[in-house]
PDB file of N, CA and C in Angstrom:
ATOM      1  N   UNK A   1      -9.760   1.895   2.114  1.00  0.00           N
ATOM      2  CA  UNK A   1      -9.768   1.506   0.715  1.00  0.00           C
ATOM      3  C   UNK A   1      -8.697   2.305  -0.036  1.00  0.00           C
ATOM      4  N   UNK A   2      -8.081   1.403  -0.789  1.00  0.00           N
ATOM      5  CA  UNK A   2      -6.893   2.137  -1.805  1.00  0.00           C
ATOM      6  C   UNK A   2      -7.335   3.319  -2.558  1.00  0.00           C
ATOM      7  N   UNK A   3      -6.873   4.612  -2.780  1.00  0.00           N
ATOM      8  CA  UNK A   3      -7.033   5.286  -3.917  1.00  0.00           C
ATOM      9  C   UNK A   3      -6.454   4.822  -5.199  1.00  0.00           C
ATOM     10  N   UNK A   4      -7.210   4.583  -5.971  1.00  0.00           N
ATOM     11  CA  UNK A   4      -7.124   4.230  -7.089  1.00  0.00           C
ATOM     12  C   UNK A   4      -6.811   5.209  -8.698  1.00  0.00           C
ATOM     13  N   UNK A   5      -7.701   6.677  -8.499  1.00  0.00           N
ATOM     14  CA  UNK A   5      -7.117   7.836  -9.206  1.00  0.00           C
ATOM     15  C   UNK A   5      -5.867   7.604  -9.304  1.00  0.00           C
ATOM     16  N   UNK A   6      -5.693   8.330 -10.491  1.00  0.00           N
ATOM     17  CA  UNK A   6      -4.250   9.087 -10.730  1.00  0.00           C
ATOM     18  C   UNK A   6      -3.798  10.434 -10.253  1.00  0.00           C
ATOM     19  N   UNK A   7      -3.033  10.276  -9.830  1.00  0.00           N
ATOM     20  CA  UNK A   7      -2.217  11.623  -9.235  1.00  0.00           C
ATOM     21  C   UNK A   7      -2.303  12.736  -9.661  1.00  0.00           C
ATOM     22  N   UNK A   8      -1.975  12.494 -11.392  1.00  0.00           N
ATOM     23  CA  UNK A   8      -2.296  13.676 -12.601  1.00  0.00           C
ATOM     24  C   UNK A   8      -3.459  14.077 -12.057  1.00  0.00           C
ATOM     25  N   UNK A   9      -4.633  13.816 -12.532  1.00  0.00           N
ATOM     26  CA  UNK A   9      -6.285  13.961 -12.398  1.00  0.00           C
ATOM     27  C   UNK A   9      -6.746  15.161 -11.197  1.00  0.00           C
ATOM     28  N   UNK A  10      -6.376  16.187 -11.278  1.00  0.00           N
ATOM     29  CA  UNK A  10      -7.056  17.066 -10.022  1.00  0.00           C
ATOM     30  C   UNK A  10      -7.986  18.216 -10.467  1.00  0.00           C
ATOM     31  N   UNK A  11      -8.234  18.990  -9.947  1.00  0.00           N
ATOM     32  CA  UNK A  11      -9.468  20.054 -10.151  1.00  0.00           C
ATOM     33  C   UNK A  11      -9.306  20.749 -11.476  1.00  0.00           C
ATOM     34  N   UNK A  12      -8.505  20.320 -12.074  1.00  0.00           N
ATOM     35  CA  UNK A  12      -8.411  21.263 -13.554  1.00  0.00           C
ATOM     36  C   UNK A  12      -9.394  20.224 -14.696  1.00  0.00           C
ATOM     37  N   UNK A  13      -9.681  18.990 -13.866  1.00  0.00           N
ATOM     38  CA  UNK A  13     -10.771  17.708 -14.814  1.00  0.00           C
ATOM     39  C   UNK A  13     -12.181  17.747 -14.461  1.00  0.00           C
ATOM     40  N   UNK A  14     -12.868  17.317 -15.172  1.00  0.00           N
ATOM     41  CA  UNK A  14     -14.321  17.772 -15.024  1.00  0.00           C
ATOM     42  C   UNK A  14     -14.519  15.716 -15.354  1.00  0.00           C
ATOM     43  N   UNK A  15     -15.703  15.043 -14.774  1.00  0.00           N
ATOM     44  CA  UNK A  15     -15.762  14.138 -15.168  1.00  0.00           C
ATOM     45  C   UNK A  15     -17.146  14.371 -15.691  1.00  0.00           C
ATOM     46  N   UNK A  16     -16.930  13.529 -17.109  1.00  0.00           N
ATOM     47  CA  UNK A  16     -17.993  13.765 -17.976  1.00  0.00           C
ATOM     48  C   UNK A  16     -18.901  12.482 -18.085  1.00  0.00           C
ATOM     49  N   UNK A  17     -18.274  11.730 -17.651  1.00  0.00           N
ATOM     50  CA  UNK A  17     -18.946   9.875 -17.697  1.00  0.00           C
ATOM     51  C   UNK A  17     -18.267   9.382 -16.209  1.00  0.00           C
ATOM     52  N   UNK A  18     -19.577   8.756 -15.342  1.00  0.00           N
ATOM     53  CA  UNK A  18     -18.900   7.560 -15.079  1.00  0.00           C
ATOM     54  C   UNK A  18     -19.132   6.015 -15.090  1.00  0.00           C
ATOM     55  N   UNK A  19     -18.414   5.004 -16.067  1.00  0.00           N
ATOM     56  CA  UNK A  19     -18.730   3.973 -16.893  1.00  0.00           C
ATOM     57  C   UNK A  19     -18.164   3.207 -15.842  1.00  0.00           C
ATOM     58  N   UNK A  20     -19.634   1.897 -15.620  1.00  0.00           N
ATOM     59  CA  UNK A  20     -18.873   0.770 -14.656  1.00  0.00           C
ATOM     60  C   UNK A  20     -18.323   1.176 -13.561  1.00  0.00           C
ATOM     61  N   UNK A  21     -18.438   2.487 -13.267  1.00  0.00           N
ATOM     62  CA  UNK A  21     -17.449   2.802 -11.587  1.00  0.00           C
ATOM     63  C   UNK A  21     -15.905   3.697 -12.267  1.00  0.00           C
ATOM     64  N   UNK A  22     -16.388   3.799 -13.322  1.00  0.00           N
ATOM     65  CA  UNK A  22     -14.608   4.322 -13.689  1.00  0.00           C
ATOM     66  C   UNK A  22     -15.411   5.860 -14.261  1.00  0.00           C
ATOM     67  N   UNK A  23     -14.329   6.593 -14.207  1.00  0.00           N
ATOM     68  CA  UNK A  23     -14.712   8.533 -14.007  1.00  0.00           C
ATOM     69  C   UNK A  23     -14.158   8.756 -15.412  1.00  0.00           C
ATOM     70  N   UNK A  24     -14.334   8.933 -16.620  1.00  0.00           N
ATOM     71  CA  UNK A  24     -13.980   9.409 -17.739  1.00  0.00           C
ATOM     72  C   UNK A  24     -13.923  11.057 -17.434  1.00  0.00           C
ATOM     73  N   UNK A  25     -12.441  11.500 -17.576  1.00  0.00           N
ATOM     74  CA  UNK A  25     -12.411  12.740 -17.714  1.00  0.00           C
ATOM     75  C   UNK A  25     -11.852  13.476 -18.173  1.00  0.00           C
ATOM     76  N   UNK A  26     -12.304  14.864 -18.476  1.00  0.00           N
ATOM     77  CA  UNK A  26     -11.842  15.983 -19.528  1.00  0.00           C
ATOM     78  C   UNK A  26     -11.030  17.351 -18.875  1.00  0.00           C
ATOM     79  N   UNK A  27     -10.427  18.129 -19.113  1.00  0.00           N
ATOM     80  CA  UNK A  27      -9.703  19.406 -19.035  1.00  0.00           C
ATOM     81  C   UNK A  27     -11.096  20.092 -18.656  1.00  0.00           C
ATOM     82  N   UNK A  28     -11.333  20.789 -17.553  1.00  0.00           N
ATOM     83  CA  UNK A  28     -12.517  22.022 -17.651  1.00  0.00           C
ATOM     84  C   UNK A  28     -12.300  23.041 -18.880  1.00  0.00           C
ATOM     85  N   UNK A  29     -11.380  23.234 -18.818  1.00  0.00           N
ATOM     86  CA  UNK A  29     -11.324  24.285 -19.756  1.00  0.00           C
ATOM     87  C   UNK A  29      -9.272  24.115 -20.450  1.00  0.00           C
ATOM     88  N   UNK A  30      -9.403  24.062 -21.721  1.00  0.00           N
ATOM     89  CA  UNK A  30      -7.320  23.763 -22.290  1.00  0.00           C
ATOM     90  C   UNK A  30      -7.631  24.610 -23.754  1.00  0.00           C
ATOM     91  N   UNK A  31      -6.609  25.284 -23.588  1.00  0.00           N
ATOM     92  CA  UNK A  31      -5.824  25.779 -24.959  1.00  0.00           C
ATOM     93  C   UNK A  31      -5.058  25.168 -25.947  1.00  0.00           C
ATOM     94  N   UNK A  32      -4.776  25.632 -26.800  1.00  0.00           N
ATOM     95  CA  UNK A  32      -4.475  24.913 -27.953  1.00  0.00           C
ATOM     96  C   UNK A  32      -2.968  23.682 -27.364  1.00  0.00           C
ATOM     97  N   UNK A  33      -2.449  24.186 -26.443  1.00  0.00           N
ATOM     98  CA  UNK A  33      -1.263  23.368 -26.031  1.00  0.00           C
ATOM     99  C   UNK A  33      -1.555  22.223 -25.072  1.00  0.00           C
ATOM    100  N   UNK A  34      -2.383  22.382 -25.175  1.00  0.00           N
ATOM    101  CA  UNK A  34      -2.800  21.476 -23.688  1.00  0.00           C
ATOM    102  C   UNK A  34      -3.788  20.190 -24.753  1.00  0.00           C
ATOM    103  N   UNK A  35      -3.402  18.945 -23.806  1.00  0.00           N
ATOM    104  CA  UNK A  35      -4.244  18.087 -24.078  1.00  0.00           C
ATOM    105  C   UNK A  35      -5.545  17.798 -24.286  1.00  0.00           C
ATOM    106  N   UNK A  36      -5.962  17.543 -25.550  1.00  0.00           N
ATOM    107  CA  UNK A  36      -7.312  17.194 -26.084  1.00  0.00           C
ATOM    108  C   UNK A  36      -7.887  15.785 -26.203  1.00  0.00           C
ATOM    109  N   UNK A  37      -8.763  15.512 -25.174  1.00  0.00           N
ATOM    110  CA  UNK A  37      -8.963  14.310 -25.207  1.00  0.00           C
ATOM    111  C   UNK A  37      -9.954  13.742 -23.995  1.00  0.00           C
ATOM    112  N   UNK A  38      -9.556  12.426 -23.729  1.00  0.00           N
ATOM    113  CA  UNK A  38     -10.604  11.573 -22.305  1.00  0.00           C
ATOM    114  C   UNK A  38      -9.695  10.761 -21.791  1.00  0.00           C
ATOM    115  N   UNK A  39      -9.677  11.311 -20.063  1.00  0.00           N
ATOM    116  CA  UNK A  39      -8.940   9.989 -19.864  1.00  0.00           C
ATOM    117  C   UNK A  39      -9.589   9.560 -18.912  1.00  0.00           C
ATOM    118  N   UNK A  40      -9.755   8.305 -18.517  1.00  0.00           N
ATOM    119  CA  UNK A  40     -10.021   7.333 -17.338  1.00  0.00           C
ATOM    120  C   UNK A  40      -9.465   7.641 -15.917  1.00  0.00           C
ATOM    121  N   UNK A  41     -10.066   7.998 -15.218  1.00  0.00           N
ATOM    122  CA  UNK A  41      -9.304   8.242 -13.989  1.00  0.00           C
ATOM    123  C   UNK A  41      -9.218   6.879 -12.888  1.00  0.00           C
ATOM    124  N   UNK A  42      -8.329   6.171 -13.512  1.00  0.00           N
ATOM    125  CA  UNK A  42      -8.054   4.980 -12.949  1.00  0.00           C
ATOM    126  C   UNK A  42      -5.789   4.628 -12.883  1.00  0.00           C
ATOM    127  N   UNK A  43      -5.506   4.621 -11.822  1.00  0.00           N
ATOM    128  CA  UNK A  43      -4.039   4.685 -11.845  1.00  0.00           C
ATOM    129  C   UNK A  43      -3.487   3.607 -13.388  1.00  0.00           C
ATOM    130  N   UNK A  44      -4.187   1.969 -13.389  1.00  0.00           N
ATOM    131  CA  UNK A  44      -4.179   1.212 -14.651  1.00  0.00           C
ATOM    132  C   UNK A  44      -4.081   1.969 -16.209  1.00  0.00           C
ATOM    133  N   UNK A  45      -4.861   3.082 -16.075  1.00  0.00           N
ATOM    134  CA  UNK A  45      -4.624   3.886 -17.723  1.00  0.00           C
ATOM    135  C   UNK A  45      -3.818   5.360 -17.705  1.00  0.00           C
ATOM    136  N   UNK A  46      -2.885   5.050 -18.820  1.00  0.00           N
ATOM    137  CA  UNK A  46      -2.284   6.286 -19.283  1.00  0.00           C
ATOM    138  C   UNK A  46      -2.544   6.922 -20.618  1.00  0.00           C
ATOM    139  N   UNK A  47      -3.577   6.190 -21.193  1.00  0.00           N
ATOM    140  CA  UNK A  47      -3.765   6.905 -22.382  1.00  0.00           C
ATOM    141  C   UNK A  47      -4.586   8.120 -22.558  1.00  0.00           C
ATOM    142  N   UNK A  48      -4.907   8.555 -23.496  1.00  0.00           N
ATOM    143  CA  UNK A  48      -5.573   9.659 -23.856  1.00  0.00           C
ATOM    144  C   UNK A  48      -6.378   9.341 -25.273  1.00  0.00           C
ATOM    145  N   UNK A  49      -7.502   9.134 -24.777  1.00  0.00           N
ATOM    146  CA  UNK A  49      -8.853   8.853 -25.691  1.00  0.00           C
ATOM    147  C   UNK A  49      -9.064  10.144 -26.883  1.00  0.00           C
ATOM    148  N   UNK A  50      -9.327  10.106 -28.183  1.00  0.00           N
ATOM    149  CA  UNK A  50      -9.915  10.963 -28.445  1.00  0.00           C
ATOM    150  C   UNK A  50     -11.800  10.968 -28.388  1.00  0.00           C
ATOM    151  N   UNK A  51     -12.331   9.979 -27.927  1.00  0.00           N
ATOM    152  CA  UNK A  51     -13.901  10.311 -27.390  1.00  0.00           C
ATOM    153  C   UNK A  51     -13.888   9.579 -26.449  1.00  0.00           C
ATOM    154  N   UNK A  52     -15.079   9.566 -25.581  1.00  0.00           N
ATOM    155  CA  UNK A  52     -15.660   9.043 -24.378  1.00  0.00           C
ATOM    156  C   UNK A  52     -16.031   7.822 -24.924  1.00  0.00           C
ATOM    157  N   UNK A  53     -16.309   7.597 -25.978  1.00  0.00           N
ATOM    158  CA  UNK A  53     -16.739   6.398 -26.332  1.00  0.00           C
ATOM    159  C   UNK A  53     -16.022   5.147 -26.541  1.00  0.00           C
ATOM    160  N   UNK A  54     -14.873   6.217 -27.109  1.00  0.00           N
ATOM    161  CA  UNK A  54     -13.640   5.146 -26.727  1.00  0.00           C
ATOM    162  C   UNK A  54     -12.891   4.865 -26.067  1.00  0.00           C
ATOM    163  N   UNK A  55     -12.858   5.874 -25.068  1.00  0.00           N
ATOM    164  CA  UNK A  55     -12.903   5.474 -23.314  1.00  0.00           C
ATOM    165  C   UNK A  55     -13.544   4.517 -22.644  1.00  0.00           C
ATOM    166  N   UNK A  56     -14.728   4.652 -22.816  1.00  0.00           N
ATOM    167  CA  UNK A  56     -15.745   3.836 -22.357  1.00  0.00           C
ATOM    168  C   UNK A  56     -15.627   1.578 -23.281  1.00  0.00           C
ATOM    169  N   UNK A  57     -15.283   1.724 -24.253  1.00  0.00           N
ATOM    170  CA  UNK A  57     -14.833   0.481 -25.028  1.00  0.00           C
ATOM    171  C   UNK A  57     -13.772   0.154 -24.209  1.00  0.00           C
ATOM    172  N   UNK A  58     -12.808   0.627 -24.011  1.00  0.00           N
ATOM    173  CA  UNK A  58     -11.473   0.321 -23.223  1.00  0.00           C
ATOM    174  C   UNK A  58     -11.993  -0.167 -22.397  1.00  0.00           C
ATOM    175  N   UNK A  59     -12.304   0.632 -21.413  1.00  0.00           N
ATOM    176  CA  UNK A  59     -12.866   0.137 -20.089  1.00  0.00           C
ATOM    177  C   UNK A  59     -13.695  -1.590 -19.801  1.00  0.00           C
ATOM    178  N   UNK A  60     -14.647  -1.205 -20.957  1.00  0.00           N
ATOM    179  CA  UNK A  60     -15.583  -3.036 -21.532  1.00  0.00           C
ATOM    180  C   UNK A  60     -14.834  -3.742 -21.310  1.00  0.00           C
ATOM    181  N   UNK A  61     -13.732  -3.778 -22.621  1.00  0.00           N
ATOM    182  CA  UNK A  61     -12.964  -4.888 -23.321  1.00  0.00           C
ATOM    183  C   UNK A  61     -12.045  -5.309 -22.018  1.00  0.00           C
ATOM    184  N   UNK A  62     -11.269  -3.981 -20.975  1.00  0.00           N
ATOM    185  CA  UNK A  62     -10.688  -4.425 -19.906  1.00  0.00           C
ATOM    186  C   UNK A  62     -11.406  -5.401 -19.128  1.00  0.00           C
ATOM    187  N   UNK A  63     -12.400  -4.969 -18.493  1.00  0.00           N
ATOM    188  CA  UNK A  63     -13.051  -5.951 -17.836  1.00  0.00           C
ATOM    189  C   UNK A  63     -13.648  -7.334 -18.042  1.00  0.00           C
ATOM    190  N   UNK A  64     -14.000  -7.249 -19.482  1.00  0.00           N
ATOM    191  CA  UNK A  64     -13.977  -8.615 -19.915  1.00  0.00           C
ATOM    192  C   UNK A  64     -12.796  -9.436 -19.832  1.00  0.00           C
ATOM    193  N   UNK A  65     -11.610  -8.680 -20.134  1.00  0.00           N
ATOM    194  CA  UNK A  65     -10.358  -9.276 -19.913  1.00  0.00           C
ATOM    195  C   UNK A  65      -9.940  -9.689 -19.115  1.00  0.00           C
ATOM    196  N   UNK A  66      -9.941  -8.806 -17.807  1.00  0.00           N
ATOM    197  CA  UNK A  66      -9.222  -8.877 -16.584  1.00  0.00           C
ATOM    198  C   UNK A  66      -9.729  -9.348 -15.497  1.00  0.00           C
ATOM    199  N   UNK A  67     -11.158  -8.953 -16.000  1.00  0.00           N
ATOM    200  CA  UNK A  67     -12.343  -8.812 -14.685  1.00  0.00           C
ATOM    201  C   UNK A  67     -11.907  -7.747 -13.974  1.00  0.00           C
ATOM    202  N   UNK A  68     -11.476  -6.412 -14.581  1.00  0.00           N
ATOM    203  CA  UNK A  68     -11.066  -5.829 -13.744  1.00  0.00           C
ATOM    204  C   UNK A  68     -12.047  -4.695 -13.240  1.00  0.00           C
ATOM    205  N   UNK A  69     -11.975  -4.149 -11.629  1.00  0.00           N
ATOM    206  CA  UNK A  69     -12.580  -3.498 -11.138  1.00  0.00           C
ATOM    207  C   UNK A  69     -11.946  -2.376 -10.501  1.00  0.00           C
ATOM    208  N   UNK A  70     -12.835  -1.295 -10.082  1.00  0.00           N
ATOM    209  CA  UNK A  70     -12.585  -0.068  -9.788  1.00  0.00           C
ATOM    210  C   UNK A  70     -11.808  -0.467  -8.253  1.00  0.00           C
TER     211      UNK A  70
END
């Protein structure tokens, strides 16, 4: 089976959700320079959420869209 993660995404992320099969995740621990936010650990997203919740909407609205799956 394909890996599907992103490359970025390694032990410095903690996953805080996982919605539908998709891993919403956060920085374990970032300083003021470092990115604040949620991202999807799916290769398809590059954004950076400011909540899980709106991580998690993305994800919906994709799949309604696309039918897309993990």
């Amino acid at each position: 089976m394909e890996n599907m993660s992103r490359k970025e995404i390694d032990d410095r992320y903690v996953t805080v959700l996982t919605h539908n099969g998709f891993d919403i995740v956060t920085l374990k621990e970032s300083s003021v320079s470092d990115e604040q936010g949620y991202r999807i650990n799916h290769r398809n997203y590059d954004e950076l959420f400011n909540t899980v919740k709106e991580a998690s909407n993305q994800v919906d609205a994709d799949m309604r869209k696309n039918n897309l799956s993990q």
